[in-house]
Protein backbone atom coordinates (compact mmCIF):
# COMPACT_ATOMS: atom_id res chain seq x y z
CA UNK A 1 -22.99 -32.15 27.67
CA UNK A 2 -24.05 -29.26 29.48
CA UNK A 3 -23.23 -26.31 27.15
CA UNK A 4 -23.23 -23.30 29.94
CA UNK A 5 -20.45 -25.33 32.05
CA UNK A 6 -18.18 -25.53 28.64
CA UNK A 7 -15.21 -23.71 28.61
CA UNK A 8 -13.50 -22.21 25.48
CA UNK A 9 -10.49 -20.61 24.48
CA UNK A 10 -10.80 -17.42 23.22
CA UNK A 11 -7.42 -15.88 23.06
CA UNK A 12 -3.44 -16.93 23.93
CA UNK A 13 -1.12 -14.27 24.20
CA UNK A 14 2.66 -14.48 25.65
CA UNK A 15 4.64 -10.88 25.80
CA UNK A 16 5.05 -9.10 22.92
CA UNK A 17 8.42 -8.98 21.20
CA UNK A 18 8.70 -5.21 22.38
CA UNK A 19 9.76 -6.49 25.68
CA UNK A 20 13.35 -6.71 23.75
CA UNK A 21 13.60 -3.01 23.00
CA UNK A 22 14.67 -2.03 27.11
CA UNK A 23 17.48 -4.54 26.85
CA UNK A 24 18.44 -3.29 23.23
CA UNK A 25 18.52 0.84 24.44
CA UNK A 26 20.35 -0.64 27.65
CA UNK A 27 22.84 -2.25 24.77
CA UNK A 28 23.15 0.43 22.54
CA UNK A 29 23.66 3.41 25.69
CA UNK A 30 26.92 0.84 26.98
CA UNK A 31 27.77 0.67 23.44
CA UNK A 32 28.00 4.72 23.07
CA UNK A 33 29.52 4.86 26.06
CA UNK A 34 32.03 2.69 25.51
CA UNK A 35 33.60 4.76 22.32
CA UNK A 36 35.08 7.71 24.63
CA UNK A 37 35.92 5.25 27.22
CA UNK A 38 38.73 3.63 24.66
CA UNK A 39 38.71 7.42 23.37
CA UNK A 40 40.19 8.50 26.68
CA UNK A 41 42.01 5.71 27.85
CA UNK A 42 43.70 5.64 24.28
CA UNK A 43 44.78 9.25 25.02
CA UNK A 44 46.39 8.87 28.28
CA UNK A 45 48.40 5.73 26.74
CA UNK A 46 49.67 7.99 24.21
CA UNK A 47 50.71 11.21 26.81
CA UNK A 48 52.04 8.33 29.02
CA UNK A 49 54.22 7.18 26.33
CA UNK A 50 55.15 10.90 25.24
CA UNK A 51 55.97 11.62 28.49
CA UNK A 52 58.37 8.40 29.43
CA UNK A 53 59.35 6.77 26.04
CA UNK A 54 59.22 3.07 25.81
CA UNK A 55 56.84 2.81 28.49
CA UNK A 56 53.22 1.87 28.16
CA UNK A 57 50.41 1.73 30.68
CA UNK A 58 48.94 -2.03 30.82
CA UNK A 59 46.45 -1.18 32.57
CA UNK A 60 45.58 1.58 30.47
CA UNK A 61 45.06 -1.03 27.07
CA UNK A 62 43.81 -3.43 29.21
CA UNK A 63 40.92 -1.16 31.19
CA UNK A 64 39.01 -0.36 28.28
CA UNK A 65 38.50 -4.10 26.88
CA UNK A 66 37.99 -5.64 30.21
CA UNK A 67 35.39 -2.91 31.08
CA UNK A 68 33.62 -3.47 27.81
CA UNK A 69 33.19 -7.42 28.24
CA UNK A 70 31.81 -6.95 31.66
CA UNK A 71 29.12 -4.01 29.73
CA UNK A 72 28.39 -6.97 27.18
CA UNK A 73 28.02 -9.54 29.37
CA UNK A 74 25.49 -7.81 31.37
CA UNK A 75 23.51 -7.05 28.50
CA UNK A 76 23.64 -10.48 27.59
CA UNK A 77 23.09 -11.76 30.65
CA UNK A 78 19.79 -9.05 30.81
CA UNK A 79 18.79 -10.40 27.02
CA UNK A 80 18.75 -13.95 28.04
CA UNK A 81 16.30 -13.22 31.09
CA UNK A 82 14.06 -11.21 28.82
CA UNK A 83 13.90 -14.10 26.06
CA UNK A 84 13.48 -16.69 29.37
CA UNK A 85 10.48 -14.66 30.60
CA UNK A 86 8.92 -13.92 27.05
CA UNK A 87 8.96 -17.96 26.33
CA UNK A 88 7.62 -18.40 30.21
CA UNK A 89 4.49 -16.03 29.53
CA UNK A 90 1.15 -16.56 28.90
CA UNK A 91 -2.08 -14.82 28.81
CA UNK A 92 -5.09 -17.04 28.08
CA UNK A 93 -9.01 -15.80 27.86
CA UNK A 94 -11.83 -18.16 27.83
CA UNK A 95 -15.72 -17.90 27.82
CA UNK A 96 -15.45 -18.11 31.60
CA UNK A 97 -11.79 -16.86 32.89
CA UNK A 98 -8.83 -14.94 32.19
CA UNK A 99 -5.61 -17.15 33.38
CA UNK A 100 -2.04 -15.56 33.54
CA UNK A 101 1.06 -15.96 33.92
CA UNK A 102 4.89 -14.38 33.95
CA UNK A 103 8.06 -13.44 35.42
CA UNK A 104 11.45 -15.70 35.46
CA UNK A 105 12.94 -14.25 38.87
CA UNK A 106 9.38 -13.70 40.68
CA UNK A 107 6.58 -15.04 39.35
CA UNK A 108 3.22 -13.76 38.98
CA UNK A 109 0.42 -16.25 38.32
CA UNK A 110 -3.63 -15.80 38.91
CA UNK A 111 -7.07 -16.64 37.58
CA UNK A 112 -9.88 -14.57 37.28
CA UNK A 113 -12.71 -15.22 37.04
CA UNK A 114 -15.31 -13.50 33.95
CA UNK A 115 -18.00 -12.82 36.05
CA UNK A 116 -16.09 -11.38 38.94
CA UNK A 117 -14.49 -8.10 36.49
CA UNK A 118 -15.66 -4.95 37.57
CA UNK A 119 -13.29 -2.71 35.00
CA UNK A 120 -11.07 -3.09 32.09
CA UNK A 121 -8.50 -0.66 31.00
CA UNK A 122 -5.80 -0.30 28.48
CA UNK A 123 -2.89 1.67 28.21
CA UNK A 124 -0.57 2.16 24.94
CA UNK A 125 2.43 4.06 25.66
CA UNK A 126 3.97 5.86 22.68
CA UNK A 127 6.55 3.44 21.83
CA UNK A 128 3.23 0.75 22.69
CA UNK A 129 1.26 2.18 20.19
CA UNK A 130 4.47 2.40 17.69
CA UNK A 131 5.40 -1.43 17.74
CA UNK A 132 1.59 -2.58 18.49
CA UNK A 133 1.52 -3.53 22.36
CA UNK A 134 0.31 -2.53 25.31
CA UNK A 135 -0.85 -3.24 28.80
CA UNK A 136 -4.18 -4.57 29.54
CA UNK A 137 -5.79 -3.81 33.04
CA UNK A 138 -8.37 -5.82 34.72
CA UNK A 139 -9.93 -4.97 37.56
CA UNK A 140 -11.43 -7.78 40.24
CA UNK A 141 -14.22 -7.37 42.25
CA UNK A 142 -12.89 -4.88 45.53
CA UNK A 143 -10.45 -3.40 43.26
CA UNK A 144 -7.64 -5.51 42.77
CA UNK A 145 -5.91 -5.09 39.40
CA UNK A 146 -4.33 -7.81 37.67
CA UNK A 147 -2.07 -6.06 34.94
CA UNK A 148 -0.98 -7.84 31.90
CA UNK A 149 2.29 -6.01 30.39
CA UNK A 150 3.43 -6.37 26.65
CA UNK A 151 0.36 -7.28 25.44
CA UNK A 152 0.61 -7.98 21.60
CA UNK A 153 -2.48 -5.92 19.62
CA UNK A 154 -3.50 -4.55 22.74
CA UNK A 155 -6.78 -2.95 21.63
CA UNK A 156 -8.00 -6.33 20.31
CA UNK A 157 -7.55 -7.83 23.10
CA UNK A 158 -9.01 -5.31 25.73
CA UNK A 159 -11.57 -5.63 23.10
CA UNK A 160 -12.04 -9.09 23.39
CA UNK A 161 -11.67 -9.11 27.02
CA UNK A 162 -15.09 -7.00 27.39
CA UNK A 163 -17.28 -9.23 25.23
CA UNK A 164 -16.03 -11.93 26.90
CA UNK A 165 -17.06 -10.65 30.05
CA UNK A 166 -20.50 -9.01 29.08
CA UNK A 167 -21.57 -12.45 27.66
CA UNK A 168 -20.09 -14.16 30.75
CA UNK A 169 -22.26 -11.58 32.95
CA UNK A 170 -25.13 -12.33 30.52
CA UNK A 171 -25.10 -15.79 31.04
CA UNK A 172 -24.93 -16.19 34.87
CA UNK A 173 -27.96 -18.00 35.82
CA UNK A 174 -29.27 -17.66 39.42
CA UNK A 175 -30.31 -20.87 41.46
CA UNK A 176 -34.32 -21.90 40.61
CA UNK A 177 -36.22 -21.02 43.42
CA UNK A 178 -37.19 -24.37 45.10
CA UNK A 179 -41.01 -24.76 45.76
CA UNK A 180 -42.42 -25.16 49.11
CA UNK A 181 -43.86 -28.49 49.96
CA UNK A 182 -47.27 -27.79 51.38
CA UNK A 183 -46.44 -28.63 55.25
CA UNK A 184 -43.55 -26.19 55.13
CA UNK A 185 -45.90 -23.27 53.56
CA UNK A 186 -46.81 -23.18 57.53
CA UNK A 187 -43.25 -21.78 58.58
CA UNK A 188 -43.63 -18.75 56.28
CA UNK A 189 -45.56 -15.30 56.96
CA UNK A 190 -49.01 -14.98 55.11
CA UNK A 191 -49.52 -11.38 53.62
């Protein structure tokens, strides 16, 4: 078996679990907002009722619950397609390529090859480099940039990513020149 045409994996990554904490702020801001919500509506149920005894507002008891399930269904709703498109993920490196892919409502799929990555960058933002992810950027030959979001241990894998491609790069053989055959030595300029 031809050892420079074997292909390895190095690393498999899907999304981080830090992809939850957008849906979880998005939870807990409804959440917060819904305490004045039955704050208010509470309050103009009881001036209704001071005003005209015996008489209470439906829809205001009714408002504030019906409002709230439609807040936490949306953020379930929102939690589901995160969990879908964290189990739908995956990032895999080899000796010779980096393969992706992601999404759940559009997906984003490629292949690049080793040889053919000019740049690699990373970026941690600060809640990134709190929880330990990241995104990794590689850049194709004529500039085309194939993120990968939510990286898990970013840095190790950026890190990874350039070996892999300086020892792809290392490795790339050219074609063996072919030797004329002496009647074809004719065809070519003397010097």
């Amino acid at each position: 078996m031809n050892t420079s045409t074997q292909e390895t994996t190095l690393l498999q990554e899907r999304m981080h679990w830090g992809i939850y904490l957008f849906p979880a702020l998005f939870t807990v801001s409804f959440v917060v907002l819904m305490i004045p919500e039955f704050l208010v509506c509470h309050m103009f149920s009881s001036m209704t009722q001071s005003l005209v005894p015996g008489t209470q507002s439906l829809m205001l008891t009714i408002f504030p619950y019906f409002f709230s399930f439609v807040q936490l269904g949306t953020c379930a709703i929102l939690f589901a397609i995160v969990k879908i498109a964290r189990s739908k993920s995956l990032v895999t490196l080899t000796n010779r390529r980096l393969m992706f892919r992601t999404g759940v409502l559009s997906k984003t799929s490629g292949e690049l090859p080793l040889e053919n990555v000019e740049a690699t960058f990373l970026h941690e933002p600060f809640l990134g480099r709190v929880f330990g992810f990241g995104t990794v950027i590689a850049t194709g030959v004529g500039g085309i940039q194939f993120p990968l979001h939510f990286i898990g241990a970013a840095e190790q894998f950026h890190t990874a990513l350039q070996n892999a491609v300086a020892t792809a790069k290392r490795t790339i053989q050219l074609p063996n020149k072919m030797p004329l055959h002496n009647d074809e030595s004719r065809y070519m300029p003397k010097s």
